[in-house]
N, C-alpha and C. Protein backbone atom coordinates (compact mmCIF):
# COMPACT_ATOMS: atom_id res chain seq x y z
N UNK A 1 -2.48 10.25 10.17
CA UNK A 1 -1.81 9.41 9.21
C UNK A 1 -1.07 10.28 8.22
N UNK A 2 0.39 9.77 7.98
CA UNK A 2 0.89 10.64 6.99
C UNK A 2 1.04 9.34 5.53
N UNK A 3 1.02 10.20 4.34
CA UNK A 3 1.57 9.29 3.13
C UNK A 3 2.43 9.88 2.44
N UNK A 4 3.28 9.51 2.21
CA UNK A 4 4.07 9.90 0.75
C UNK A 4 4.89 9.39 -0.35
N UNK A 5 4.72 10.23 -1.40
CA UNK A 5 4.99 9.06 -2.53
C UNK A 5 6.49 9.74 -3.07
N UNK A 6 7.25 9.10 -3.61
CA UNK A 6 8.31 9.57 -4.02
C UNK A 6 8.79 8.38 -5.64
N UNK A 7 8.71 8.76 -6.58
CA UNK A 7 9.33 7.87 -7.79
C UNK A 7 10.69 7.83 -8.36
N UNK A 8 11.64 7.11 -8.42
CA UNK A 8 12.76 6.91 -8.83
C UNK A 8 12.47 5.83 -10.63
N UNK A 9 12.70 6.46 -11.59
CA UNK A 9 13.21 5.93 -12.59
C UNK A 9 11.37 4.86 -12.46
N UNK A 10 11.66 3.21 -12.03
CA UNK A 10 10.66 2.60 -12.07
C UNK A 10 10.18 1.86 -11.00
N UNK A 11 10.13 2.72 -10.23
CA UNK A 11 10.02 2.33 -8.51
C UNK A 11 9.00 3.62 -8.06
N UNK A 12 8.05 2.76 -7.22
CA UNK A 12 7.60 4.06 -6.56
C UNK A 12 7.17 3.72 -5.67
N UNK A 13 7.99 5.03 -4.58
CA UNK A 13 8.07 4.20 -2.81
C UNK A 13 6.61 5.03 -2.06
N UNK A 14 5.82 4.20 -1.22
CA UNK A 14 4.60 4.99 -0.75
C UNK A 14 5.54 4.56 0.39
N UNK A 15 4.85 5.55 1.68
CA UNK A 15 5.77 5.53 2.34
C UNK A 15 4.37 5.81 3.66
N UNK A 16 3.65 4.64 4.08
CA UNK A 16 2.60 4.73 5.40
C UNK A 16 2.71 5.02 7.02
N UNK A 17 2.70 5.63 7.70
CA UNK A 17 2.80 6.16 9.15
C UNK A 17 1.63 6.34 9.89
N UNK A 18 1.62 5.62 10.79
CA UNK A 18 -0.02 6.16 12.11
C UNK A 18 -0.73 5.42 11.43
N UNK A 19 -2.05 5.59 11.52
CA UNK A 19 -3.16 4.57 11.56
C UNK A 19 -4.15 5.22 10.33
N UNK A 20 -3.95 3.76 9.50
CA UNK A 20 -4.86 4.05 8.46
C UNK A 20 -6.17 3.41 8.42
N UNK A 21 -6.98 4.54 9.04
CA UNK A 21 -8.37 4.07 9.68
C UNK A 21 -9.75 4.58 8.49
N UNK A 22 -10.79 3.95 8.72
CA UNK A 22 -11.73 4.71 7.73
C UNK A 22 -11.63 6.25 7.88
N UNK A 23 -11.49 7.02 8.90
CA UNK A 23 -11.57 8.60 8.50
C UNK A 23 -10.74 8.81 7.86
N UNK A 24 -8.79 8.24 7.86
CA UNK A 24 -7.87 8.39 7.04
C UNK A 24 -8.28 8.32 5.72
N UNK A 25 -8.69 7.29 5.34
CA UNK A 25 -8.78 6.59 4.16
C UNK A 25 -8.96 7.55 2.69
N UNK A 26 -10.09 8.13 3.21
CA UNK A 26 -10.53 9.37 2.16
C UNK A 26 -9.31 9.93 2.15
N UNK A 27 -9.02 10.64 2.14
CA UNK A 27 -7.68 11.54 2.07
C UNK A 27 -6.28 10.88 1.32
N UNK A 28 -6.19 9.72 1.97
CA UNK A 28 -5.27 8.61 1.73
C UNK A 28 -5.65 8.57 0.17
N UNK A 29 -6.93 7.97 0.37
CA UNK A 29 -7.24 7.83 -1.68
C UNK A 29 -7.06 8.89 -2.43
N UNK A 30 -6.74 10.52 -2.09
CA UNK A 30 -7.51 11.19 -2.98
C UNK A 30 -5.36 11.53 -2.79
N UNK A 31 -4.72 11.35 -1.90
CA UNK A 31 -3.19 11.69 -2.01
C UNK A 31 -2.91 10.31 -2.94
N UNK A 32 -3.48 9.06 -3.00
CA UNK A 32 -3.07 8.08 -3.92
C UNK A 32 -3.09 8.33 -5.59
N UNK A 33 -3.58 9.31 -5.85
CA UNK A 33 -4.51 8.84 -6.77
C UNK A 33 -3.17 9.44 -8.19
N UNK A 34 -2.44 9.94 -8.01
CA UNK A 34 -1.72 10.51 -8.70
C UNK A 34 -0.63 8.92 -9.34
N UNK A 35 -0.40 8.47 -8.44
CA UNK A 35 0.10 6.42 -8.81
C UNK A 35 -0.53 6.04 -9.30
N UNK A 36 -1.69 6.12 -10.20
CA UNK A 36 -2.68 5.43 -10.97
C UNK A 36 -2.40 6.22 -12.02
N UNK A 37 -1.64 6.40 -12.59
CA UNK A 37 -0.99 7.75 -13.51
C UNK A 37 0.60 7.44 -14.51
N UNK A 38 1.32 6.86 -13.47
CA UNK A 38 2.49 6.15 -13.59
C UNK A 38 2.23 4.72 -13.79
N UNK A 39 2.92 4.60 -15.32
CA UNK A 39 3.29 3.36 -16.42
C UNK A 39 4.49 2.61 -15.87
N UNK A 40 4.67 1.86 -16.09
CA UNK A 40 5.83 0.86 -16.19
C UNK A 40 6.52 0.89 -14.90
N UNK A 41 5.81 1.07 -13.35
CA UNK A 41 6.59 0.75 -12.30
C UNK A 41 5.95 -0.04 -11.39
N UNK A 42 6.97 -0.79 -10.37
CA UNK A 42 6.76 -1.29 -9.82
C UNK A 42 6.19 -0.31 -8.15
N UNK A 43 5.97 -1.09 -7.17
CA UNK A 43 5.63 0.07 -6.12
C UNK A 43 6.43 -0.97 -5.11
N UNK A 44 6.39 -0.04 -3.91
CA UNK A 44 7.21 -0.46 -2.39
C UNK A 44 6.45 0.30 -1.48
N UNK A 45 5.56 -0.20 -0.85
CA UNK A 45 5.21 0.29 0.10
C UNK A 45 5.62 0.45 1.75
N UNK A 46 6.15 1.19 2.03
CA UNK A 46 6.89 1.42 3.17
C UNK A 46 5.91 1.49 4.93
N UNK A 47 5.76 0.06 5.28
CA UNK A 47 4.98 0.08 6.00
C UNK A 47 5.27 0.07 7.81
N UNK A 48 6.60 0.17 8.01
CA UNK A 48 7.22 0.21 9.04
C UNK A 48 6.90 1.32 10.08
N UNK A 49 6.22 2.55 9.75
CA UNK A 49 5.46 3.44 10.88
C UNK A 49 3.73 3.04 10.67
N UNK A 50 3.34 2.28 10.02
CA UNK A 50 2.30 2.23 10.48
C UNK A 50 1.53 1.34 11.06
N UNK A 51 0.72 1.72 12.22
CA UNK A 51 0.35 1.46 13.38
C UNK A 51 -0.90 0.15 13.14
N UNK A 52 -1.94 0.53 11.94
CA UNK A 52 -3.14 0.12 12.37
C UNK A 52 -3.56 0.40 10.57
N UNK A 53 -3.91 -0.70 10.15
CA UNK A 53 -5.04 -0.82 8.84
C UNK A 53 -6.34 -0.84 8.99
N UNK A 54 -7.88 -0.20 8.73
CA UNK A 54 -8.72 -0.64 8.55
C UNK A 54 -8.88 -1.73 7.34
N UNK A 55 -10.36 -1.76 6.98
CA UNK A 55 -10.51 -2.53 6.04
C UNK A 55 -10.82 -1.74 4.70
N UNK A 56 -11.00 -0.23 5.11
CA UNK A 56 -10.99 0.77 4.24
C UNK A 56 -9.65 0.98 3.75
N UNK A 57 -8.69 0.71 4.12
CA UNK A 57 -7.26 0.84 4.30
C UNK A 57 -6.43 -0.51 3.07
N UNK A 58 -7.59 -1.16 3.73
CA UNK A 58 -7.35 -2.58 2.60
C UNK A 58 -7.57 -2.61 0.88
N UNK A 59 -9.04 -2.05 1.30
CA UNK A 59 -9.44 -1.45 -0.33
C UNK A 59 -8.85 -0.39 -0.79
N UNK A 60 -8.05 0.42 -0.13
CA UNK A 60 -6.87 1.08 -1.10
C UNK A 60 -5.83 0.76 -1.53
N UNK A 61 -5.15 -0.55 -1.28
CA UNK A 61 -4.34 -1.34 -1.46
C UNK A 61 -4.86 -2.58 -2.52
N UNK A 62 -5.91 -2.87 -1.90
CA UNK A 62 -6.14 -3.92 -3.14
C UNK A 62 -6.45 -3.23 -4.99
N UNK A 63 -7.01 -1.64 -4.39
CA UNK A 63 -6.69 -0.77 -5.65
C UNK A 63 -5.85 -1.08 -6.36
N UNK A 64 -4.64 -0.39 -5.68
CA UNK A 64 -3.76 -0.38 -6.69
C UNK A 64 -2.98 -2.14 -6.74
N UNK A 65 -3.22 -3.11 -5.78
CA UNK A 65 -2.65 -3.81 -6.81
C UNK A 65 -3.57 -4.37 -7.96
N UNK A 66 -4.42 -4.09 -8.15
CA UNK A 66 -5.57 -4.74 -9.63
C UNK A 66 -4.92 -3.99 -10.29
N UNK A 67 -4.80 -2.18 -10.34
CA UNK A 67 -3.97 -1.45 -11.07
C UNK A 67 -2.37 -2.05 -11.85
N UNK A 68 -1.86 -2.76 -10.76
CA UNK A 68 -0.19 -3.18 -11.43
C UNK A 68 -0.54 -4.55 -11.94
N UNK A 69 -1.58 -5.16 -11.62
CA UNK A 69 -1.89 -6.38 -12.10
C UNK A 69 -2.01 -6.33 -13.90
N UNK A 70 -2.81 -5.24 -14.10
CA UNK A 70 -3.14 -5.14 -15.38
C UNK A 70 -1.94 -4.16 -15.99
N UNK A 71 -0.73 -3.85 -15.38
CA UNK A 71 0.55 -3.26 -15.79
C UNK A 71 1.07 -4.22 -16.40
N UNK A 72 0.74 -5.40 -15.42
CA UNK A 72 2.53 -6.42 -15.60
C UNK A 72 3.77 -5.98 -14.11
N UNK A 73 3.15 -5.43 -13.26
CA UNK A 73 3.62 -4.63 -12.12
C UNK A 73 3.52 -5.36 -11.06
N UNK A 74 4.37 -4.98 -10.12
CA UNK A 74 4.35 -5.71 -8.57
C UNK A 74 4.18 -4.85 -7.95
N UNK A 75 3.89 -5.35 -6.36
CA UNK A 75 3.74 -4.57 -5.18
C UNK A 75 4.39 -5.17 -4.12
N UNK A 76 5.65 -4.30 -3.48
CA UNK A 76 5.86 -5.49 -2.38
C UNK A 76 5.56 -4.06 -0.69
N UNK A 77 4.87 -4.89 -0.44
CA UNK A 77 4.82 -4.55 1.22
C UNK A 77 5.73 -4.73 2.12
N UNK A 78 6.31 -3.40 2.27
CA UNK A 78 8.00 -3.66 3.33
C UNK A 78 7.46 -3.58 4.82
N UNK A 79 7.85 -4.30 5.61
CA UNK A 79 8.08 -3.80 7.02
C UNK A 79 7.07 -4.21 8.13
N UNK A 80 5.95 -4.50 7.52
CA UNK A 80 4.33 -4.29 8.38
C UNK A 80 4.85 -5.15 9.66
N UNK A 81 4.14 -4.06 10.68
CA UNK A 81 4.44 -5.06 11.91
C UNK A 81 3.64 -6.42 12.62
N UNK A 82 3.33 -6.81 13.72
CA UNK A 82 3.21 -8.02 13.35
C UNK A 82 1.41 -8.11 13.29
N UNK A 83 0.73 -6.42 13.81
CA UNK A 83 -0.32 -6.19 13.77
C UNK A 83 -1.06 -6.03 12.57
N UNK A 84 -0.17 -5.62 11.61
CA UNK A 84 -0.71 -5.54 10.30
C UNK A 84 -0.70 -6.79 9.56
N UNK A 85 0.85 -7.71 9.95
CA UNK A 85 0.55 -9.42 9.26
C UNK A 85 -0.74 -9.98 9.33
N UNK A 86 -1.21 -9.89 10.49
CA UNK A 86 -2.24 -10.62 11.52
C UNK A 86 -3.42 -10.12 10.68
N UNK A 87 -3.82 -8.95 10.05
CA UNK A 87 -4.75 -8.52 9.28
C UNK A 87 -4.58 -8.85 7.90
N UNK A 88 -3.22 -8.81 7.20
CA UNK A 88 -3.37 -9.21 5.75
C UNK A 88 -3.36 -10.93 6.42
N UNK A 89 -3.41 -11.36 6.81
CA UNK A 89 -3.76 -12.90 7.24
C UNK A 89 -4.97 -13.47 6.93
N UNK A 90 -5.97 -12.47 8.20
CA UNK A 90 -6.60 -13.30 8.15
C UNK A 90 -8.04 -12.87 7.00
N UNK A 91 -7.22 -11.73 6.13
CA UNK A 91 -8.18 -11.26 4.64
C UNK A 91 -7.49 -11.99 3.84
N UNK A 92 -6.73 -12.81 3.63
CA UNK A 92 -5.80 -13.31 2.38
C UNK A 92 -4.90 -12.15 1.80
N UNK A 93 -4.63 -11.32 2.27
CA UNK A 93 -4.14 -9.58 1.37
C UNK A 93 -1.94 -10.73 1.44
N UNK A 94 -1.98 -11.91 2.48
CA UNK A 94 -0.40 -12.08 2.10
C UNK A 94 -0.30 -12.63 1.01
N UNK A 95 -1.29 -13.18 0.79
CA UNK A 95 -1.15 -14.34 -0.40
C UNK A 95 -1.49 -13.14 -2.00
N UNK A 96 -1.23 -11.91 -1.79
CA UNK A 96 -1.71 -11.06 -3.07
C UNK A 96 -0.34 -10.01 -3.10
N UNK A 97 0.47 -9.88 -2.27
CA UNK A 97 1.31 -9.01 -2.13
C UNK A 97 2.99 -9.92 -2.02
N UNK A 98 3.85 -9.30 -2.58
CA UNK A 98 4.82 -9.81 -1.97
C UNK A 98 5.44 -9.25 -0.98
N UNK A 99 5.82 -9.72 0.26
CA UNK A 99 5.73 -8.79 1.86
C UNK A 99 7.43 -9.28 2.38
N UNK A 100 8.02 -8.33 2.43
CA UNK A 100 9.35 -7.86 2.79
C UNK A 100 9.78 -7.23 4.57
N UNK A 101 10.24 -7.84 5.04
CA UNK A 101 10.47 -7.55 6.85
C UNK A 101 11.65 -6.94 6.83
């Protein structure tokens, strides 16, 4: 699994690839953790290379959106394919994100 974060002004694009599985996850959190840091932006998560969410995968996401929740911040989920819909489905994660194709 690769991640990366990149910030423009008040945007900040994560950018997910390959399969974010519980062994990912650790790693994933500890490359996240620097976005819990940054004030006043919104995020975009770039989900178009990736393959596969756990549910460990989920709780790093539902992280940070409680994080922008208590900003005043959004999160929109770009791209997820139709394997990843099928998972924020059937956890409720569509009804918490705003999700972009």
């Amino acid at each position: 699994m690769t991640l990366s974060i990149t910030k423009q002004e008040d945007l900040v694009t994560i950018t997910l690839a390959g399969e974010l599985n519980t062994a990912e996850s650790r790693q994933a959190e500890m490359d996240l953790a620097p976005v819990f840091y940054y004030d006043n932006c919104d995020f975009y998560v770039d989900c178009k290379d990736l393959t596969y969410i756990a549910s460990s995968g989920l709780r790093l996401l539902l992280s940070l959106y409680k994080y922008t929740r208590k900003t005043g911040h959004q999160i929109t989920i770009a791209h997820p394919n139709d394997d990843i819909k099928e998972v924020f489905t059937i956890s409720g994660f569509m009804q918490l994100f705003k999700i972009e194709d």
